[in-house]
Protein backbone atom coordinates (compact mmCIF):
# COMPACT_ATOMS: atom_id res chain seq x y z
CA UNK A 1 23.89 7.22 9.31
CA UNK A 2 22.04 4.28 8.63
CA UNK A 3 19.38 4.14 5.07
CA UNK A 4 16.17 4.24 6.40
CA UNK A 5 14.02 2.00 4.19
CA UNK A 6 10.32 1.20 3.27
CA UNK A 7 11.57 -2.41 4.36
CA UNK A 8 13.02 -0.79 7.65
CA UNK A 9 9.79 -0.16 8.14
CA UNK A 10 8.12 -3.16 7.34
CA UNK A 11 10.42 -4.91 9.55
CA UNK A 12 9.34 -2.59 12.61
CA UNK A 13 5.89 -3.02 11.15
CA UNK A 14 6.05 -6.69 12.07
CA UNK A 15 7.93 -6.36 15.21
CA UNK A 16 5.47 -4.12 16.58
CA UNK A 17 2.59 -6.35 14.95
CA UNK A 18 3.82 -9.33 17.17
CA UNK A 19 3.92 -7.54 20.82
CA UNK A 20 0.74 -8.70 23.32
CA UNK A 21 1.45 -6.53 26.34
CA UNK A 22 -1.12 -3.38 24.78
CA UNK A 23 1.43 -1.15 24.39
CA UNK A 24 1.86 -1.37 20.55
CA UNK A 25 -0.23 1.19 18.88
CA UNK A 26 0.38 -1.54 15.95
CA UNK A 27 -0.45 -4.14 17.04
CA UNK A 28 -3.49 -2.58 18.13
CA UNK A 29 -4.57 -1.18 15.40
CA UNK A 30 -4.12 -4.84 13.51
CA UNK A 31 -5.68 -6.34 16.12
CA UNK A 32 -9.11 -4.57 14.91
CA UNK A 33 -8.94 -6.02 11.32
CA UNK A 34 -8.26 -5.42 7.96
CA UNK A 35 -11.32 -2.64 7.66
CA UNK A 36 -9.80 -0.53 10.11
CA UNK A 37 -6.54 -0.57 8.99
CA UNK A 38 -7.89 0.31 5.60
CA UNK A 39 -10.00 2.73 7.29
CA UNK A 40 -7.02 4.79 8.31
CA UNK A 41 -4.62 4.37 5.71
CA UNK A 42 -7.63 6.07 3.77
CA UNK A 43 -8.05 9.30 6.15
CA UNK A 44 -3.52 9.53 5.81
CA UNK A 45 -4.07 9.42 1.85
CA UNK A 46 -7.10 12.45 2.00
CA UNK A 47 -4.68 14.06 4.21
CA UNK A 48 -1.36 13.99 1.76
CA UNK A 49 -3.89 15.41 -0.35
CA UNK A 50 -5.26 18.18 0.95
CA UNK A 51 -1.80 18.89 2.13
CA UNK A 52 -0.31 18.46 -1.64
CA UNK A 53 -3.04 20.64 -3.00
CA UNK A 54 -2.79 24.01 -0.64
CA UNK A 55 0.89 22.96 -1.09
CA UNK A 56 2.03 22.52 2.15
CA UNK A 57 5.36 20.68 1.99
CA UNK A 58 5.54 20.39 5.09
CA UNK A 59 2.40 19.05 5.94
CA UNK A 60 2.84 16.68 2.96
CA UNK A 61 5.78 15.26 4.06
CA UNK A 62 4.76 13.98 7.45
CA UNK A 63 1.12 13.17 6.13
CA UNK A 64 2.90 11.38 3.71
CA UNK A 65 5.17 9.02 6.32
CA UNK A 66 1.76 8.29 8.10
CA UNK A 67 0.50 7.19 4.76
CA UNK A 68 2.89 4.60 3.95
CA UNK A 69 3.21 3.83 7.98
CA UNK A 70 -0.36 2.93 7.43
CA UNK A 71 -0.56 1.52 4.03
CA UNK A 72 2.27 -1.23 5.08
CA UNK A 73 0.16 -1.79 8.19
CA UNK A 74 -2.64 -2.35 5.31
CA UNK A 75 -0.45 -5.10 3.66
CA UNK A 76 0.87 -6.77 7.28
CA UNK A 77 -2.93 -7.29 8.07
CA UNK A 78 -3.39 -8.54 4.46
CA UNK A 79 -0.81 -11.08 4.63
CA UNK A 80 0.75 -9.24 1.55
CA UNK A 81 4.66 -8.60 2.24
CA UNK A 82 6.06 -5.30 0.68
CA UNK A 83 8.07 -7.99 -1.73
CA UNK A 84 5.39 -8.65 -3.39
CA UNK A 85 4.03 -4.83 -4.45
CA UNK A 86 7.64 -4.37 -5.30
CA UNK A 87 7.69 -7.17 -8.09
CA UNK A 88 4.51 -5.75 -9.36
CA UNK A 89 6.02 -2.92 -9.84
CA UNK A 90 9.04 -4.15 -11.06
CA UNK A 91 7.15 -5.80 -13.61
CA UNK A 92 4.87 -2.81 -14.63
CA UNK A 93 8.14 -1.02 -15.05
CA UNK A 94 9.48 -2.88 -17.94
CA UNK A 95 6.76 -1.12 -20.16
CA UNK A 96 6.02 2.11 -20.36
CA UNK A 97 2.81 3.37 -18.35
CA UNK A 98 1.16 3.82 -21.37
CA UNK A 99 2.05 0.24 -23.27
CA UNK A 100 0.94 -1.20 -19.65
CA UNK A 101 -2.64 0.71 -19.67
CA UNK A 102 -2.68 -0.01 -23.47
CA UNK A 103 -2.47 -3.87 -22.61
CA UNK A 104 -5.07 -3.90 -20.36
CA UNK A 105 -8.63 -3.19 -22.33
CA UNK A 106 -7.15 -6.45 -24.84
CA UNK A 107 -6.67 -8.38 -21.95
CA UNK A 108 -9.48 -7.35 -20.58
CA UNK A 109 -11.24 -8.32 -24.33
CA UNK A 110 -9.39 -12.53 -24.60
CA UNK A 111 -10.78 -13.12 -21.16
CA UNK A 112 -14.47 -11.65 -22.10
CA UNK A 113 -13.89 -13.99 -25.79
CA UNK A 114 -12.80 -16.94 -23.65
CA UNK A 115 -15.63 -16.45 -21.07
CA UNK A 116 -18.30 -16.40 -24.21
CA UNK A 117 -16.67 -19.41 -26.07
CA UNK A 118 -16.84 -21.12 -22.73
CA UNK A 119 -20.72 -20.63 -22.71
């Protein structure tokens, strides 16, 4: 049996993304921008949830396969490939979660000094 994999999907994603005949629910759905694609990716995540809190695994699972359906629908309308949210995390897994929130607020702190010295 073939691996199914998020980039499976990202490939059938873009397939679908490039038909013009109407009969890609996809393409469609790109076709009506960005906000709408964000627009359901955001009702699939509330969802996962509800179905994660009254723990409903099954529920959860298949809310959970339109949720990252939709959020890679999300990223094809953004122009972002998946590649690119993998090397972030990739690179947020190096550290620990809490070194990586740690870093932030001083980051957050040299570009608020540099903004003021730049005044």
């Amino acid at each position: 049996m073939a691996r199914f994999t998020l980039n499976t999907l990202e490939n059938i994603i873009a397939d679908r993304a490039a038909v013009t005949d109407g009969s890609s629910y996809t393409a469609t759905l790109i076709s009506c921008g960005v906000e709408k694609c964000a627009q359901k990716m955001g009702e699939e995540a509330v969802e996962a949830a509800i179905a994660a809190a009254i723990r409903d695994r099954k529920e959860l699972t298949k809310e959970t396969a339109d949720l990252l359906y939709h959020l890679l629908v999300v990223l094809k309308a953004s122009n972002i490939p998946l590649k690119e949210v993998m090397a972030e995390l990739d690179r947020r897994t190096s550290q620990t979660g809490i070194e990586e929130k740690a870093a932030r607020p001083a980051q957050k702190k040299v570009s608020a000094v540099k903004k003021s010295k730049a005044k």
